[in-house]
C-alpha atoms as a PDB file:
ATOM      1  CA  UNK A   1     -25.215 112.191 -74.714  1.00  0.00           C
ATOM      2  CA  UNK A   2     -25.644 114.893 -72.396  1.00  0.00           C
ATOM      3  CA  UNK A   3     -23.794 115.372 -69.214  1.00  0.00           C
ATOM      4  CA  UNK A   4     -25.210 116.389 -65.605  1.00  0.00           C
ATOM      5  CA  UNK A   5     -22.709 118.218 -63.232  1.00  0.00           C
ATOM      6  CA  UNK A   6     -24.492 117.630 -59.454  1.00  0.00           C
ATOM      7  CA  UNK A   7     -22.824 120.014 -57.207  1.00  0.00           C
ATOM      8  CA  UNK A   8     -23.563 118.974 -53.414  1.00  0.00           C
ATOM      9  CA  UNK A   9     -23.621 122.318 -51.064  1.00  0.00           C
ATOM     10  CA  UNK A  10     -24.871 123.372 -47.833  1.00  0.00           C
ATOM     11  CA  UNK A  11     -23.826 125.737 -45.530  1.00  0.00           C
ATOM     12  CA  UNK A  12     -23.720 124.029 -42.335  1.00  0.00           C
ATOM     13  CA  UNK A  13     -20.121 123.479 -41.245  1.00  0.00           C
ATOM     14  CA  UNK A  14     -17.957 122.373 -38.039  1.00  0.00           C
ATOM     15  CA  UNK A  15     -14.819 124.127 -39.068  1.00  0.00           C
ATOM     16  CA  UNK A  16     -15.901 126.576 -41.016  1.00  0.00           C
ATOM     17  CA  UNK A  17     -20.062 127.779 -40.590  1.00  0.00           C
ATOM     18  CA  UNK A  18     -21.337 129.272 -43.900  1.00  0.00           C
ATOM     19  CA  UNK A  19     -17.802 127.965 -45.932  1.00  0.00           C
ATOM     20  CA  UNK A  20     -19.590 128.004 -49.480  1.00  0.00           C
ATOM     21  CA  UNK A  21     -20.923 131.079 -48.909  1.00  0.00           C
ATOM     22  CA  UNK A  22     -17.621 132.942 -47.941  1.00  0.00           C
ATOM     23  CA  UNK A  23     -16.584 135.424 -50.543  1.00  0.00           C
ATOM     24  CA  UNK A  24     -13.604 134.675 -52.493  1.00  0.00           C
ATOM     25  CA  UNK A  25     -12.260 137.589 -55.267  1.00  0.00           C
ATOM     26  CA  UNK A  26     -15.721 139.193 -54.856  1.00  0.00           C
ATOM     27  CA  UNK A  27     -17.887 136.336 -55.081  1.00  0.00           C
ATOM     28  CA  UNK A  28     -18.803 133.184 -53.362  1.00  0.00           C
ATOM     29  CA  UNK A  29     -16.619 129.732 -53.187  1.00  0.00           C
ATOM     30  CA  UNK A  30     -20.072 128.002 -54.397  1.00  0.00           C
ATOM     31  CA  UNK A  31     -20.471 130.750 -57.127  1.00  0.00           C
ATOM     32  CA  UNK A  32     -16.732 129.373 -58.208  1.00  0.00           C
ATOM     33  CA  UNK A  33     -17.546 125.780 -58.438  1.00  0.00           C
ATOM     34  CA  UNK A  34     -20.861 126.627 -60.415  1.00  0.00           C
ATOM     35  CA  UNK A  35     -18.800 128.389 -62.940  1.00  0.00           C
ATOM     36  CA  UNK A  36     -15.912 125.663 -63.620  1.00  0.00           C
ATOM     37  CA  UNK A  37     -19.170 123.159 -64.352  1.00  0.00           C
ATOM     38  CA  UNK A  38     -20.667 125.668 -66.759  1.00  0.00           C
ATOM     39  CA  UNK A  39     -17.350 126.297 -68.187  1.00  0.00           C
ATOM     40  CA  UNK A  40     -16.881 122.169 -68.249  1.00  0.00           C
ATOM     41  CA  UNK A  41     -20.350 121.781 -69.648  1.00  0.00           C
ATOM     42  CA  UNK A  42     -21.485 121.577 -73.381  1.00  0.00           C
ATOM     43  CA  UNK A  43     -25.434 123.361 -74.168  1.00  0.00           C
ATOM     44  CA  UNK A  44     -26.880 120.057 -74.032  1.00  0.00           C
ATOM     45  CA  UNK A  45     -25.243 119.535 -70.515  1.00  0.00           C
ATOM     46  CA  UNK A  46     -27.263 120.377 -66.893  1.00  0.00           C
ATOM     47  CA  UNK A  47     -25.509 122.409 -63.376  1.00  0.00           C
ATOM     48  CA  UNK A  48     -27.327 121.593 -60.383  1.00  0.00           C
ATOM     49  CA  UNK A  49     -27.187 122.350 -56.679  1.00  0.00           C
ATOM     50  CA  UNK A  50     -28.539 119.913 -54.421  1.00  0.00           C
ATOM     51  CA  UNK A  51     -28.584 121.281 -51.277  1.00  0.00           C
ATOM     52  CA  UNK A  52     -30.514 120.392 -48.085  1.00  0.00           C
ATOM     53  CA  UNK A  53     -34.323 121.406 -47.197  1.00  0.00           C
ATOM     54  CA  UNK A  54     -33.313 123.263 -43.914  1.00  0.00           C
ATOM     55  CA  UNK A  55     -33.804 126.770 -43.833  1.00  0.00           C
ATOM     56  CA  UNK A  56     -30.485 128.332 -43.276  1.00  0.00           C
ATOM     57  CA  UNK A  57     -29.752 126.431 -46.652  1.00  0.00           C
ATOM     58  CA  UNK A  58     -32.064 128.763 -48.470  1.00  0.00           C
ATOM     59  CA  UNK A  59     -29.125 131.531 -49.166  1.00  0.00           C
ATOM     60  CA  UNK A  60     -27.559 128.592 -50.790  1.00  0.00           C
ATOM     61  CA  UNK A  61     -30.579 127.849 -52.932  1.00  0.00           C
ATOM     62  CA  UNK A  62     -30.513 131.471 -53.745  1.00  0.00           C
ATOM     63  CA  UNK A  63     -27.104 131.937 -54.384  1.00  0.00           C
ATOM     64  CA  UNK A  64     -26.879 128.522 -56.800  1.00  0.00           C
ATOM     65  CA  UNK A  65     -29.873 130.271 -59.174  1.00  0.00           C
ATOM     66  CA  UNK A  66     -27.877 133.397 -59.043  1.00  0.00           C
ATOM     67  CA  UNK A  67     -24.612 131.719 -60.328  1.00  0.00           C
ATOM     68  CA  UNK A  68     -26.804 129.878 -63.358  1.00  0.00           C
ATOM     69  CA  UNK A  69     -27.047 126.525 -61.701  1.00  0.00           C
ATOM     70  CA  UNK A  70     -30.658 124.627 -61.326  1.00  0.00           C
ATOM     71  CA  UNK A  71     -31.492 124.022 -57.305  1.00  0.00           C
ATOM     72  CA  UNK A  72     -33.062 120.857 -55.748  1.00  0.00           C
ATOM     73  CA  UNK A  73     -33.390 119.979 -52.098  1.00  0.00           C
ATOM     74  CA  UNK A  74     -33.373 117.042 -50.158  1.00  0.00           C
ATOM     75  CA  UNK A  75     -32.302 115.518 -46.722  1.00  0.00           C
ATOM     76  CA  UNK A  76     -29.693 117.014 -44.831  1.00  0.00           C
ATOM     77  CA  UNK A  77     -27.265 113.953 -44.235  1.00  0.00           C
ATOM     78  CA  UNK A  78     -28.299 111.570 -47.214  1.00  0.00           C
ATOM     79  CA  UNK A  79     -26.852 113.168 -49.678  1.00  0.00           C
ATOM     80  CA  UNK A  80     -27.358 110.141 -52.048  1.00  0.00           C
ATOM     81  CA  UNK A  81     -31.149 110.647 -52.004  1.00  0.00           C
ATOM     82  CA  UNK A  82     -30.968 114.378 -52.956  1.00  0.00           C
ATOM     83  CA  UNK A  83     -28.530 112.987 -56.076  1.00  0.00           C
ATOM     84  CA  UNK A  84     -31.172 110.779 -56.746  1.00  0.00           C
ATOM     85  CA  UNK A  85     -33.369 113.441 -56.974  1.00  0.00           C
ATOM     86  CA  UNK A  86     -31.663 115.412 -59.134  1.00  0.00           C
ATOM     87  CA  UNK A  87     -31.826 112.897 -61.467  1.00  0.00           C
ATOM     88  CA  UNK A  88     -34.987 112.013 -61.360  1.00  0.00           C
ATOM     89  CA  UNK A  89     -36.531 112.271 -64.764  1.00  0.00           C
ATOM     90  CA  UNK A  90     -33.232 112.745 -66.259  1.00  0.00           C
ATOM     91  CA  UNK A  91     -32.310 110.645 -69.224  1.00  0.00           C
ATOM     92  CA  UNK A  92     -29.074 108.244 -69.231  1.00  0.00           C
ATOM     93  CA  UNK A  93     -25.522 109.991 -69.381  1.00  0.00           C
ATOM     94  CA  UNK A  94     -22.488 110.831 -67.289  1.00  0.00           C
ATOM     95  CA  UNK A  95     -22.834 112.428 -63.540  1.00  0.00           C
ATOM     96  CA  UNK A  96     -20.181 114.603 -62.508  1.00  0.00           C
ATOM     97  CA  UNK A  97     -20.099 114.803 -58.701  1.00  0.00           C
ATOM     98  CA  UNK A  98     -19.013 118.188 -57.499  1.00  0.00           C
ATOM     99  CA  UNK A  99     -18.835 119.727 -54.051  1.00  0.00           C
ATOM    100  CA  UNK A 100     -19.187 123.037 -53.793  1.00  0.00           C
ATOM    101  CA  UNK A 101     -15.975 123.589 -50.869  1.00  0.00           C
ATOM    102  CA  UNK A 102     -13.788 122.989 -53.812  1.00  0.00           C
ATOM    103  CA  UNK A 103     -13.286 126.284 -55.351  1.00  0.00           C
ATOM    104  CA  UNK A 104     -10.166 125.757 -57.294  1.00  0.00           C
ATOM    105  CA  UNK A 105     -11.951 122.857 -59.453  1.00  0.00           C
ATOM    106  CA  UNK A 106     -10.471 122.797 -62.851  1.00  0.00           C
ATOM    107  CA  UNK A 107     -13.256 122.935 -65.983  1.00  0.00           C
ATOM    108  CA  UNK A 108     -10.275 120.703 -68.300  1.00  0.00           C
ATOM    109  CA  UNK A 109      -9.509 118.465 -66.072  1.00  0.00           C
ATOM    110  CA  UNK A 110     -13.760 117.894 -65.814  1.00  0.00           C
ATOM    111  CA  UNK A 111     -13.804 117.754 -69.558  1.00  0.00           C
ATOM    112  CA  UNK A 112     -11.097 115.052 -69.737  1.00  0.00           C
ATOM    113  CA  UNK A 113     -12.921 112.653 -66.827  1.00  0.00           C
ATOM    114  CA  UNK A 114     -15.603 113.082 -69.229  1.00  0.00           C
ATOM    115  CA  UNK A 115     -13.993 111.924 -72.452  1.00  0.00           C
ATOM    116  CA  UNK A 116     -12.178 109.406 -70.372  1.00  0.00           C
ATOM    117  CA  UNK A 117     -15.492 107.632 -68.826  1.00  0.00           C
ATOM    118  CA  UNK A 118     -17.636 108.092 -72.229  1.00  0.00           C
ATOM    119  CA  UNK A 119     -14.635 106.369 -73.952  1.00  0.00           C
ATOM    120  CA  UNK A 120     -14.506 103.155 -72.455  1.00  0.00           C
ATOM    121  CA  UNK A 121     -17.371 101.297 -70.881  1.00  0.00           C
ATOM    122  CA  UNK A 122     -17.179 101.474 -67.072  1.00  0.00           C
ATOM    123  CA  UNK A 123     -19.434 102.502 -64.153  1.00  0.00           C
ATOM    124  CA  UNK A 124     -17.112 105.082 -62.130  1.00  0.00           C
ATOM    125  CA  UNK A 125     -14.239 106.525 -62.958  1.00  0.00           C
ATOM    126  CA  UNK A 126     -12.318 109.423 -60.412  1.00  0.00           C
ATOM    127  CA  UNK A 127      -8.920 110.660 -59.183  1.00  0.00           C
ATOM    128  CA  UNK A 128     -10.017 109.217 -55.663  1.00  0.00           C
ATOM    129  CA  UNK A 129      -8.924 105.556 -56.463  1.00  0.00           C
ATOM    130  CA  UNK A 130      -5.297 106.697 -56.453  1.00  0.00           C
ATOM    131  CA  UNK A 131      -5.158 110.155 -55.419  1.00  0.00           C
ATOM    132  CA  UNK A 132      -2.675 112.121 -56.959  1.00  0.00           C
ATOM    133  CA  UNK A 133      -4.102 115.546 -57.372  1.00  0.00           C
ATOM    134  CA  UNK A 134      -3.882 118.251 -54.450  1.00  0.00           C
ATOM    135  CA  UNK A 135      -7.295 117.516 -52.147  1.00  0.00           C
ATOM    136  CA  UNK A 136     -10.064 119.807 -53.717  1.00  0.00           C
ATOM    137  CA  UNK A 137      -9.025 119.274 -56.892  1.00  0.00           C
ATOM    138  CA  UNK A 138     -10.630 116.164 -58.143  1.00  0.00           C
ATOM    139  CA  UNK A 139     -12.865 114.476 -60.683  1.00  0.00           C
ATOM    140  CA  UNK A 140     -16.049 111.926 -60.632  1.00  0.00           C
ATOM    141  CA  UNK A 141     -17.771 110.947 -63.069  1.00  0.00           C
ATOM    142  CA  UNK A 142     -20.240 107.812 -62.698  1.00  0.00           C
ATOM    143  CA  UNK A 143     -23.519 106.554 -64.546  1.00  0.00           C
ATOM    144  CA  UNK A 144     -26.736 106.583 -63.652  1.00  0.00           C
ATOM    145  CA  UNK A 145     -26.904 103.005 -63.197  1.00  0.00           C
ATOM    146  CA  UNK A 146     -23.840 103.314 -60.985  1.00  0.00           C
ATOM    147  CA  UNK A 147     -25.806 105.907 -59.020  1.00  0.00           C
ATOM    148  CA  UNK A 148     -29.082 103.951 -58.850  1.00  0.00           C
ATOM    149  CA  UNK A 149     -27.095 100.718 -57.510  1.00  0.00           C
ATOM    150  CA  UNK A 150     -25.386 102.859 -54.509  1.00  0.00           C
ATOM    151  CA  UNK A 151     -28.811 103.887 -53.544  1.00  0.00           C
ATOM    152  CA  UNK A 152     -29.890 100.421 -52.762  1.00  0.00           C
ATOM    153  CA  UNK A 153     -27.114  99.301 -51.047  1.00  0.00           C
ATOM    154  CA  UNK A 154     -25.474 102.124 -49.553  1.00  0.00           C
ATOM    155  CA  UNK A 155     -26.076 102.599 -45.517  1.00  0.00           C
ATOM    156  CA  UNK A 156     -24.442 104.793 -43.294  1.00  0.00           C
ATOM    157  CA  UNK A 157     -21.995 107.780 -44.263  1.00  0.00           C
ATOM    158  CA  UNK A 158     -21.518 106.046 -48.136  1.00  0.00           C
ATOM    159  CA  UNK A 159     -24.903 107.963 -48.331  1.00  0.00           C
ATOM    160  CA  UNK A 160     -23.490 110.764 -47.267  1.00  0.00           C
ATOM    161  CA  UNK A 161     -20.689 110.724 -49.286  1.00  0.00           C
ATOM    162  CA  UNK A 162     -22.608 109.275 -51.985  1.00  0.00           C
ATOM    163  CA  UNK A 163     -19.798 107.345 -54.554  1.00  0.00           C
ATOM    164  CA  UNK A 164     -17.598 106.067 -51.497  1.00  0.00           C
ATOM    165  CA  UNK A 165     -20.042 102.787 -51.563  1.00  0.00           C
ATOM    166  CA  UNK A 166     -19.193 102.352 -55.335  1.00  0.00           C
ATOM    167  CA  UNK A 167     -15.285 102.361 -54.861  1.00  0.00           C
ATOM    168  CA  UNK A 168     -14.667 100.568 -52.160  1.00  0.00           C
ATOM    169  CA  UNK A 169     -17.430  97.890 -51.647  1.00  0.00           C
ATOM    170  CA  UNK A 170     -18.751  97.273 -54.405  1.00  0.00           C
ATOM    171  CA  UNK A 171     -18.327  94.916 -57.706  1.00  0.00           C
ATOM    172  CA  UNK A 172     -18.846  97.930 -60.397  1.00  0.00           C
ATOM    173  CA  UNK A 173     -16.760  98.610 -62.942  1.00  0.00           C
ATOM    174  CA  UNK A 174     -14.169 101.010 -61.186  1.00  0.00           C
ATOM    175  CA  UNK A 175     -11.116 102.917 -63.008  1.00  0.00           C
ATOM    176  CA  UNK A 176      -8.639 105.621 -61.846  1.00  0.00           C
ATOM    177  CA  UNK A 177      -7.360 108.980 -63.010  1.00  0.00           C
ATOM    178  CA  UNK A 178      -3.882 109.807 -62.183  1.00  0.00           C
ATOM    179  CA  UNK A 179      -1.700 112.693 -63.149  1.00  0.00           C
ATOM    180  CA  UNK A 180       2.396 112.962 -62.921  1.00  0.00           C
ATOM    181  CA  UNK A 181       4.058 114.175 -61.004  1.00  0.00           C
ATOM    182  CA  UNK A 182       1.756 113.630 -57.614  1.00  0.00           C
ATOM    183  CA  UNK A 183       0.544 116.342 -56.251  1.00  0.00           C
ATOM    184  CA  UNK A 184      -1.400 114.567 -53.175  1.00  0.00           C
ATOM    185  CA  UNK A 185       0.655 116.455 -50.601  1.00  0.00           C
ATOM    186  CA  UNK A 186      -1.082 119.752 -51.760  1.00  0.00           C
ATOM    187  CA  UNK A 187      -4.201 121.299 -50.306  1.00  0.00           C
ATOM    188  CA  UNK A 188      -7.071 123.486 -51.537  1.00  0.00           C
ATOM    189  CA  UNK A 189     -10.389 122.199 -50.355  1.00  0.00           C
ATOM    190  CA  UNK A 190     -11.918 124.555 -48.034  1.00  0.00           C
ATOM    191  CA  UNK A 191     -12.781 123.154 -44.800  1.00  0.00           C
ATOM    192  CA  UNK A 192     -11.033 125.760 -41.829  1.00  0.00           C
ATOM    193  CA  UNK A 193     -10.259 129.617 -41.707  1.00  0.00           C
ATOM    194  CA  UNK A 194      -6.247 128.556 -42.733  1.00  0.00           C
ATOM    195  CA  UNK A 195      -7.556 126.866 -46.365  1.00  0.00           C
ATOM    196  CA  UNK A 196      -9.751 129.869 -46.803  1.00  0.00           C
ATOM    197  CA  UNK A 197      -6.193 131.769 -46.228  1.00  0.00           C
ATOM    198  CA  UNK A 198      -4.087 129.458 -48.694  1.00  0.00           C
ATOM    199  CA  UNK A 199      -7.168 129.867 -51.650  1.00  0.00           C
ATOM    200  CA  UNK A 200      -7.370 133.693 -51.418  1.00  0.00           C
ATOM    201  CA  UNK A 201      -3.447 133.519 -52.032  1.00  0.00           C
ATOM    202  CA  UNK A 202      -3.551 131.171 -54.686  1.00  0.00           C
ATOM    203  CA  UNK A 203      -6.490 133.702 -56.375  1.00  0.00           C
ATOM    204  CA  UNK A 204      -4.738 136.795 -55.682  1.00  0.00           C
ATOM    205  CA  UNK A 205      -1.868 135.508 -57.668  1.00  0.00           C
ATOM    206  CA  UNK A 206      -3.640 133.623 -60.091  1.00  0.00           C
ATOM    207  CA  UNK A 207      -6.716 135.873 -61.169  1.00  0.00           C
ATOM    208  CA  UNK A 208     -10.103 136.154 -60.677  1.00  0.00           C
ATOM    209  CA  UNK A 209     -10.816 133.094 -63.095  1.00  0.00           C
ATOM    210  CA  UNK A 210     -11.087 128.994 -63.184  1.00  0.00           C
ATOM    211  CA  UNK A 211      -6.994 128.371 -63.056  1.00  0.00           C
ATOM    212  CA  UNK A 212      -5.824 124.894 -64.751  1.00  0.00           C
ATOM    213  CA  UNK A 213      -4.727 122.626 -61.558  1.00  0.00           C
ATOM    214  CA  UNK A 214      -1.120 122.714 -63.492  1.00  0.00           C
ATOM    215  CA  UNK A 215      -1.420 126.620 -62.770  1.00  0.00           C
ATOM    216  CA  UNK A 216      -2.340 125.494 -59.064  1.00  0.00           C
ATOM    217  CA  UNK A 217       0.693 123.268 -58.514  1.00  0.00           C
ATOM    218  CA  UNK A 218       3.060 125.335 -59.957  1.00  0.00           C
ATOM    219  CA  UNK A 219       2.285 128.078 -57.409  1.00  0.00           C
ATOM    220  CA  UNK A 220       1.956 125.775 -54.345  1.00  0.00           C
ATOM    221  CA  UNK A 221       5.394 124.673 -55.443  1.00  0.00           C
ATOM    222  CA  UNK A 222       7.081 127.631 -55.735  1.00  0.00           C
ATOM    223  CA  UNK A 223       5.276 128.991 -52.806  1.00  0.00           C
ATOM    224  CA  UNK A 224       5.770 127.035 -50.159  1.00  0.00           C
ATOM    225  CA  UNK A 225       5.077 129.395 -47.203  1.00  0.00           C
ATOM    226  CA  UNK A 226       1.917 129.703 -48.803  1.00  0.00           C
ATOM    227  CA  UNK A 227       1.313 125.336 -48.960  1.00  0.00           C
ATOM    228  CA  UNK A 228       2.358 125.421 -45.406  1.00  0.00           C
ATOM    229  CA  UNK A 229      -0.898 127.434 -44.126  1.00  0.00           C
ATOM    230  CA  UNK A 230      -2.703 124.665 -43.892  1.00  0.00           C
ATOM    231  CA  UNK A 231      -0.392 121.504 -44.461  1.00  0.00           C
ATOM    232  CA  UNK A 232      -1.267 120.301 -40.781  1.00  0.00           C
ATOM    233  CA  UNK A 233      -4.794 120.379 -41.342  1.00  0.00           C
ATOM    234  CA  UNK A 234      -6.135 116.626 -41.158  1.00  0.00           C
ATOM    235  CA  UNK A 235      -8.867 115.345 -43.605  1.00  0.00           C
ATOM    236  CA  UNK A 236     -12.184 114.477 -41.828  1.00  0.00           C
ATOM    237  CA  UNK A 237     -12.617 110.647 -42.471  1.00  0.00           C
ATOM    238  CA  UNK A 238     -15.493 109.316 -44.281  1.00  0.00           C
ATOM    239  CA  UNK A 239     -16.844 107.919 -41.532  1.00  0.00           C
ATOM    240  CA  UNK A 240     -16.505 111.232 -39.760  1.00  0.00           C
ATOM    241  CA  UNK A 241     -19.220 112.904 -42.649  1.00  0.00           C
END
């Protein structure tokens, strides 16, 4: 059963204009989650974009073809519907939601959400239940069923964040990935200039390549100076888009 990795991009950004588009080790962050999907993926699997249908998200487009990833486009703030589109046509089989500020997203870790969810019968499985993982490091992995419930009842920002709906209102079929020790405290999402800081020093150390989040940790932890660039930096609330 094949597998489709949606990665949700565009390059409209409070904090940070243009943040998927900023280069990191001589290319883009959304050229690095493109290649941690394809790296995840088998050759029956599918990488899309779905970015927005405003023009300033047409470098994005461009930049998601470039990286070997398929492009649709939708509405700017229901990012549910562009899923949805994506999909459309698609036969059943696991969705991997991706977003393409996460940079540091690690292609195992992908591959064992994927095992986990084809394993066992359930609707959604992801590390945000109980987070444990440092933020931007993170798996989801749903069914199209799942997907096609949240788009009739999901209002509001759960359609712009398109699986909060299915953890934390609804009656689907939800399980949890943890890992041990927690690394929750940790940050590498990329949403200001001081995460873009902390990820080009994780990189420089690390290499010019998808790093296993163990790899990640390890030099958060015995880096703290570095973990402290952006430690303050408060996550937006759902509700807050």
């Amino acid at each position: 059963m094949s597998t489709t990795f949606i990665i949700q991009a565009r390059s409209g950004s409070t904090r940070l204009p243009r943040k998927v588009l900023c280069e990191l080790s001589h290319r883009s962050v959304l050229a690095w989650v493109v290649e941690a999907a394809l790296t995840a993926a088998t050759p029956e699997d599918t990488v899309i974009v779905a970015t927005t249908e405003l023009p300033e998200d047409e470098e994005v487009s461009e930049e998601a073809r470039r990286s070997g990833a398929e492009v649709i486009r939708g509405p700017e703030e229901d990012v549910l519907t562009r899923f949805m589109i994506a999909m459309d046509g698609r036969p059943e089989g696991p969705i991997v939601r991706l977003t393409a500020d996460c940079p540091l997203t690690d292609p195992q870790l992908l591959r064992w959400g994927i095992n986990s969810f084809s394993s066992t019968p359930m609707d959604y499985l992801g590390t945000t239940i109980v987070r444990s993982l440092p933020r931007g490091i993170e798996v989801e992995v749903f069914s199209l069923a799942a997907l096609r419930i949240a788009d009739r009842n999901a209002t509001g920002f759960d359609r712009s964040h398109v699986t909060s709906w299915m953890y934390t209102r609804s009656d689907l079929d939800i399980r949890g990935l943890t890992v041990s020790p927690s690394a929750e405290d940790l940050r590498v999402t990329l949403d200001t200039p001081e995460d873009l800081d902390v990820l080009r020093n994780v990189v420089s150390s690390l290499g010019d390549k998808s790093s296993s989040w163990k790899e990640v940790v390890r030099f958060l932890r015995t880096n703290p100076d570095v973990a402290a660039k952006n430690s303050r930096i408060q996550q937006k609330d759902l509700e807050e888009g």
